[in-house]
N, C-alpha and C. Protein backbone atom coordinates (compact mmCIF):
# COMPACT_ATOMS: atom_id res chain seq x y z
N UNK A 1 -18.97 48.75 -11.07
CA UNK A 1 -17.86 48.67 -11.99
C UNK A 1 -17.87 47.38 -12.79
N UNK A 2 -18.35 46.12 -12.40
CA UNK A 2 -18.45 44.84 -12.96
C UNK A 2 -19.50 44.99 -14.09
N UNK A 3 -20.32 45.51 -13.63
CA UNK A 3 -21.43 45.54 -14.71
C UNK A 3 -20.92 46.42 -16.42
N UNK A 4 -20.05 47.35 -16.45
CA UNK A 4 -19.02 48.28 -16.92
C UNK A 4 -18.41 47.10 -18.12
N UNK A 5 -17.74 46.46 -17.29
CA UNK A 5 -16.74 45.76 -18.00
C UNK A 5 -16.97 44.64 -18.54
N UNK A 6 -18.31 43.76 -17.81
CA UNK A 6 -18.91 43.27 -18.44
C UNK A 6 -19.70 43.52 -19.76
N UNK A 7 -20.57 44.59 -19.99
CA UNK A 7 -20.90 45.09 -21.12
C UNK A 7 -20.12 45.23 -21.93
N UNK A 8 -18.89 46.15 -21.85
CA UNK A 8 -17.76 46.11 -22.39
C UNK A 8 -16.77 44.38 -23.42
N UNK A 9 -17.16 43.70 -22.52
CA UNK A 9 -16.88 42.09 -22.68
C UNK A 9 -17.41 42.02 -23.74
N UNK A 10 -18.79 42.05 -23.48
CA UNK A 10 -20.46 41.26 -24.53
C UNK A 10 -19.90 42.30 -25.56
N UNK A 11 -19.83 43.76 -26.11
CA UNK A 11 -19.82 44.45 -26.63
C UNK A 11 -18.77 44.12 -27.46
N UNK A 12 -17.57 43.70 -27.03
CA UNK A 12 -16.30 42.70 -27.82
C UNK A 12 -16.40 42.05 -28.84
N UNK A 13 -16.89 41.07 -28.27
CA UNK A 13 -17.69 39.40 -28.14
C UNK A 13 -18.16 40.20 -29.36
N UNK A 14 -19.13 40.77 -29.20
CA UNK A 14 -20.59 41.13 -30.54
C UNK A 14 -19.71 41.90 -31.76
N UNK A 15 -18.71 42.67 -31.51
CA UNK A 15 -17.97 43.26 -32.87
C UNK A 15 -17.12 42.10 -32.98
N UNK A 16 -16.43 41.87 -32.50
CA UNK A 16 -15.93 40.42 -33.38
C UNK A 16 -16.05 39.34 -33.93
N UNK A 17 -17.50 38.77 -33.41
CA UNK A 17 -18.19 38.14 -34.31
C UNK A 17 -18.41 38.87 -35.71
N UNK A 18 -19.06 39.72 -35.67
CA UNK A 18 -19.06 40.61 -36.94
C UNK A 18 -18.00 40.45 -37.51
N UNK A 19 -16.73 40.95 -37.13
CA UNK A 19 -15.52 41.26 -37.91
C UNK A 19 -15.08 39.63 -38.39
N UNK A 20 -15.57 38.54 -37.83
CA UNK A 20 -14.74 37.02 -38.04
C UNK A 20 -15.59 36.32 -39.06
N UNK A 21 -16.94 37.41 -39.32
CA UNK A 21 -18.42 36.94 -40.18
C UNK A 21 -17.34 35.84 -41.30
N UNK A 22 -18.53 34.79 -41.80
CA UNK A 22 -17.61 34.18 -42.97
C UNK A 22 -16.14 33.48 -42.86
N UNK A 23 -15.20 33.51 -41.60
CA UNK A 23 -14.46 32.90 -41.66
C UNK A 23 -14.65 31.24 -41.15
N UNK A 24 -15.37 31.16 -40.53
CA UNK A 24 -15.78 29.90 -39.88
C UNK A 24 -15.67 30.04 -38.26
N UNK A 25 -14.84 31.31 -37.98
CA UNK A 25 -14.56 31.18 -36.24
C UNK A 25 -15.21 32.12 -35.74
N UNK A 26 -15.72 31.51 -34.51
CA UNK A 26 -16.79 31.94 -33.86
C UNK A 26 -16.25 32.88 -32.36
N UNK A 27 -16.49 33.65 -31.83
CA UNK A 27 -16.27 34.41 -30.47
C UNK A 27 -18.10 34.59 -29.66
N UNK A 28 -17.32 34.09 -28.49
CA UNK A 28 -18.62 33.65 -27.75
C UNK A 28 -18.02 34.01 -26.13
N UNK A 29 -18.66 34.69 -25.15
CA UNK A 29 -18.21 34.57 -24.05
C UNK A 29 -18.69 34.24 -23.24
N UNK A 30 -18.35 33.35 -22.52
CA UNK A 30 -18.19 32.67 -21.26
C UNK A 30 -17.97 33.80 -19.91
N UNK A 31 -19.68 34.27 -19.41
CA UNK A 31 -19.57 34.64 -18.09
C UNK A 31 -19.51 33.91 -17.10
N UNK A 32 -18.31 33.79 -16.10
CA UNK A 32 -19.17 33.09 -14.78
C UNK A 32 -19.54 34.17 -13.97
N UNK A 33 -20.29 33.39 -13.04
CA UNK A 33 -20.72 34.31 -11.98
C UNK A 33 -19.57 34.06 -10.44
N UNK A 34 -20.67 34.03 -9.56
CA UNK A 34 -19.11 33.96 -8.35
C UNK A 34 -19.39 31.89 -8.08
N UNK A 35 -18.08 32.15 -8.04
CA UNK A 35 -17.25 30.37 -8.09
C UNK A 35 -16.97 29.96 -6.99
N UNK A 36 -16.84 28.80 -6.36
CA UNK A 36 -16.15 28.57 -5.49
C UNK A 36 -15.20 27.23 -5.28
N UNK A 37 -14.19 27.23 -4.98
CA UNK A 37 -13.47 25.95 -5.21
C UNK A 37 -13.34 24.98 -3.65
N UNK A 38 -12.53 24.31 -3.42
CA UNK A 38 -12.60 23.45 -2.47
C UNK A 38 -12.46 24.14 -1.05
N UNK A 39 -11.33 25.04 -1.12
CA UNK A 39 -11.51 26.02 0.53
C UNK A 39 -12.21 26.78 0.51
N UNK A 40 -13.00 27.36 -0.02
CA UNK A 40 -14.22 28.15 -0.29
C UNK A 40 -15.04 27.44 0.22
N UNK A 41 -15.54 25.86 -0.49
CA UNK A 41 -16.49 25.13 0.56
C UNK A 41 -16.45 24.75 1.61
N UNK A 42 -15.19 24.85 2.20
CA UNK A 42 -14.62 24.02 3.64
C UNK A 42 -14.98 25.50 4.60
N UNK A 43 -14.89 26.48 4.02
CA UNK A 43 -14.88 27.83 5.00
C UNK A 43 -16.34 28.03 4.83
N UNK A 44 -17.86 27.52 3.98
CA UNK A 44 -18.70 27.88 3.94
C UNK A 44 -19.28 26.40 4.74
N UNK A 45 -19.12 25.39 4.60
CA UNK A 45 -19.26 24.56 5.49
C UNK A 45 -19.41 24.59 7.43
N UNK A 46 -18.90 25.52 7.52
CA UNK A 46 -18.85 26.04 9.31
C UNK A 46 -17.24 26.50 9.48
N UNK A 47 -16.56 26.69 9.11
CA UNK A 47 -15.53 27.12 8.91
C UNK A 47 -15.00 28.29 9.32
N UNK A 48 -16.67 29.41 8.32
CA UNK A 48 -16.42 30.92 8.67
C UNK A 48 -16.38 31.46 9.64
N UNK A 49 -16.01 32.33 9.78
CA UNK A 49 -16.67 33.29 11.07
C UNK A 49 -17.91 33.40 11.29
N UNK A 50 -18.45 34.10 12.21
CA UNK A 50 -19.68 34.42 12.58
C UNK A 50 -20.03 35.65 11.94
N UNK A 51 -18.92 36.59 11.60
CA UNK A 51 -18.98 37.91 11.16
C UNK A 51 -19.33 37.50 9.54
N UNK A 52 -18.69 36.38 8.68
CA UNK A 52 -18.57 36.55 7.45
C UNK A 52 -19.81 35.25 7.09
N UNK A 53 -20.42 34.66 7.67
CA UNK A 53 -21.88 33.80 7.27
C UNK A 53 -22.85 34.26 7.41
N UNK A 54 -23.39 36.07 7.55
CA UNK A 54 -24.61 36.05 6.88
C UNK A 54 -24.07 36.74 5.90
N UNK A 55 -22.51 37.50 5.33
CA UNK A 55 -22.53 37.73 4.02
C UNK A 55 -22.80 36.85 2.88
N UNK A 56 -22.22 35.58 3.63
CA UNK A 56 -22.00 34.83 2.92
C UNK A 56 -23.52 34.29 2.38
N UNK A 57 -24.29 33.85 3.50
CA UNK A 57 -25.71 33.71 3.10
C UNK A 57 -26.68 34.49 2.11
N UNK A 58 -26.34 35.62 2.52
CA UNK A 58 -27.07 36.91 1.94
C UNK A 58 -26.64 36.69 0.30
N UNK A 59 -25.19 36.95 0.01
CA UNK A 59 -25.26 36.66 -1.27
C UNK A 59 -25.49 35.06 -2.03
N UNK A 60 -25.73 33.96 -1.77
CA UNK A 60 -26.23 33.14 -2.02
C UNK A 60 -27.40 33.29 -2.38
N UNK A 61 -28.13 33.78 -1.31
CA UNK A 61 -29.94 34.07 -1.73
C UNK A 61 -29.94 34.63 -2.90
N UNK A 62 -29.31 35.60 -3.46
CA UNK A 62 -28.89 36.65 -4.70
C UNK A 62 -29.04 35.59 -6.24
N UNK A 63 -28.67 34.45 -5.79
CA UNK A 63 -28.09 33.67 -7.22
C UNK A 63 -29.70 32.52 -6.98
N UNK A 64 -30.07 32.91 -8.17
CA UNK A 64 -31.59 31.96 -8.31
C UNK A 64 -31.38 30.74 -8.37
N UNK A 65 -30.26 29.91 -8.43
CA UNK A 65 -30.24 28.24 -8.42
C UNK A 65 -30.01 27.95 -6.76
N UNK A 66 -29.59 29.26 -5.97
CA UNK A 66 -29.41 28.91 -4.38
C UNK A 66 -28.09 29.05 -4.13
N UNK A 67 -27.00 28.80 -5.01
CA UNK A 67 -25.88 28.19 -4.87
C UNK A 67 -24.68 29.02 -5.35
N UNK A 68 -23.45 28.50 -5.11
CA UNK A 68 -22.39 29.14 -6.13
C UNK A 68 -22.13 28.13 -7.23
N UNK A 69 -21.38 29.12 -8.36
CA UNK A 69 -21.01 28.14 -9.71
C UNK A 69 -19.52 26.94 -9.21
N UNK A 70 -19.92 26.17 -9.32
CA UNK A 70 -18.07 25.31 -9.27
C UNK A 70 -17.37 25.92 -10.70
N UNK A 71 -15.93 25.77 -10.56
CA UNK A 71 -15.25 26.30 -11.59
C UNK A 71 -15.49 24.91 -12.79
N UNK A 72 -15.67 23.80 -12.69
CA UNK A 72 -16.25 22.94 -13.85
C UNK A 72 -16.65 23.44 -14.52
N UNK A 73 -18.11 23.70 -13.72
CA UNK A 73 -19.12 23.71 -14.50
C UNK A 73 -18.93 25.13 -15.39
N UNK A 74 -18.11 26.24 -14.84
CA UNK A 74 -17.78 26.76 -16.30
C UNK A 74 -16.88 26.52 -17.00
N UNK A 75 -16.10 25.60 -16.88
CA UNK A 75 -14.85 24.71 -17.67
C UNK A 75 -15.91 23.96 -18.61
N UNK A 76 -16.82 23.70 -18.25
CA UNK A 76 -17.66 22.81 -19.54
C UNK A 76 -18.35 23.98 -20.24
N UNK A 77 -19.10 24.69 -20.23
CA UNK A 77 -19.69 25.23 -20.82
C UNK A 77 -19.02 26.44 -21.94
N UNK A 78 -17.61 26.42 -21.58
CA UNK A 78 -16.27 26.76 -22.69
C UNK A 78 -16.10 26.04 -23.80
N UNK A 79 -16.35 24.38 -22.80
CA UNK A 79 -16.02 23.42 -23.82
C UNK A 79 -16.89 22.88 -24.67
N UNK A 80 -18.59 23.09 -24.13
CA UNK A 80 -19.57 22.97 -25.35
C UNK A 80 -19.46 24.04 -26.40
N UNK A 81 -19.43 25.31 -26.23
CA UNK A 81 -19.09 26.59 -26.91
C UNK A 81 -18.12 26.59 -28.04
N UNK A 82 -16.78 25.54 -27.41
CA UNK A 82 -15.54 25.44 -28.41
C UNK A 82 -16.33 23.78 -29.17
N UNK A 83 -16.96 23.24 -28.81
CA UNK A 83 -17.60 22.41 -29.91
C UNK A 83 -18.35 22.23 -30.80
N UNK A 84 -18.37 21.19 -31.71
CA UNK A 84 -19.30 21.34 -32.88
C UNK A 84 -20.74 21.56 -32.43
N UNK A 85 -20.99 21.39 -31.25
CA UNK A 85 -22.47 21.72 -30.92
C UNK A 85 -22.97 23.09 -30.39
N UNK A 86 -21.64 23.87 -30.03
CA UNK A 86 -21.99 25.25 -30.23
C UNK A 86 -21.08 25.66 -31.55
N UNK A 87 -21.39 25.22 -32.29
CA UNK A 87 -20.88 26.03 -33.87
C UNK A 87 -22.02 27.16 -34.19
N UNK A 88 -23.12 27.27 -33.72
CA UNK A 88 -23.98 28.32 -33.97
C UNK A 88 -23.97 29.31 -33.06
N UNK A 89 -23.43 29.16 -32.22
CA UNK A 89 -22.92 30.15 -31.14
C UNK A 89 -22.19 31.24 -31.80
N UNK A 90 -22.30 32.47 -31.97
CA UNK A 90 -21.03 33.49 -32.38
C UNK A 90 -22.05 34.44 -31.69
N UNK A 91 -21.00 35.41 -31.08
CA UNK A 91 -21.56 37.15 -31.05
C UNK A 91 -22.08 37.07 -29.62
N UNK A 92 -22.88 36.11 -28.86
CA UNK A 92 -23.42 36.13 -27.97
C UNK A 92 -22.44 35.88 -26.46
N UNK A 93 -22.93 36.63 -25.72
CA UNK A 93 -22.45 36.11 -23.98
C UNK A 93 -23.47 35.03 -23.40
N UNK A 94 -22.84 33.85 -23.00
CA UNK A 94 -23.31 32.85 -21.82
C UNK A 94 -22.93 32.87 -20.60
N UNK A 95 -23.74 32.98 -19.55
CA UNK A 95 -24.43 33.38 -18.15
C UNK A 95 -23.65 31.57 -17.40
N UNK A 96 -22.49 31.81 -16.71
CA UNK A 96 -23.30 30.08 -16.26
C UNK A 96 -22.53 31.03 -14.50
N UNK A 97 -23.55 31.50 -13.91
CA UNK A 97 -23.71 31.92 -12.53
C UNK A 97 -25.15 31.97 -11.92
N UNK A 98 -25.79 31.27 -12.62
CA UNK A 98 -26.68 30.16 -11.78
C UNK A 98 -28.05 32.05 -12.18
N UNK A 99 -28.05 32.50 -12.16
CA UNK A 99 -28.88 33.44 -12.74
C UNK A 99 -28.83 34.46 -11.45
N UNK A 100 -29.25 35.78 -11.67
CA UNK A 100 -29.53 36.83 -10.06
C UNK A 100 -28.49 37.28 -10.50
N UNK A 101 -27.84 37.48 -9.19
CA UNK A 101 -26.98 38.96 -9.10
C UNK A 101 -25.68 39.03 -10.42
N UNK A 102 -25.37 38.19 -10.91
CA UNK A 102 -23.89 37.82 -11.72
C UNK A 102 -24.86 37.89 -13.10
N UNK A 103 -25.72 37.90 -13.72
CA UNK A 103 -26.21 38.09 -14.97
C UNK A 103 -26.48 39.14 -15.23
């Protein structure tokens, strides 16, 4: 179903660029992949259960950098996108979930 709505997203993203052609404003989306914030690391730290650390492992292996995304690091990559250094950015989706299963 993610994969669905995601396309759906990019598919947005790509007609509205079109439709904004010539105005100067750009539509660009910002995928993350799966995030994790501070109790997320404290429960992946030894925290979990025994039942929920090889899910937890298993999908890690999934994401090619090893890891999960921190919510920053897609808080920045919004904020290069909304800057003059992504001004050439329009129409396209950006990936920041480390690559594998979330792209």
């Amino acid at each position: 179903m993610w994969r669905v709505i995601k396309s759906g997203i990019i598919g947005f993203t790509r007609n509205l660029a079109e439709d904004l052609r010539g105005t100067g404003v750009s539509a660009v989306a910002v995928c993350p992949g799966v995030m994790v914030g501070p109790h997320a690391l404290e429960r992946m730290r030894g925290g979990s259960t025994s039942q929920s650390r090889p899910a937890l492992e298993y999908a890690i292996d999934q994401v090619a950098v090893g890891r999960f995304s921190l919510p920053e690091e897609v808080a920045n990559m919004a904020v290069v996108a909304a800057s003059p250094v992504g001004a050439c950015l329009s129409g396209t989706a950006i990936g920041v979930g480390g690559g594998g299963m979330t792209d």
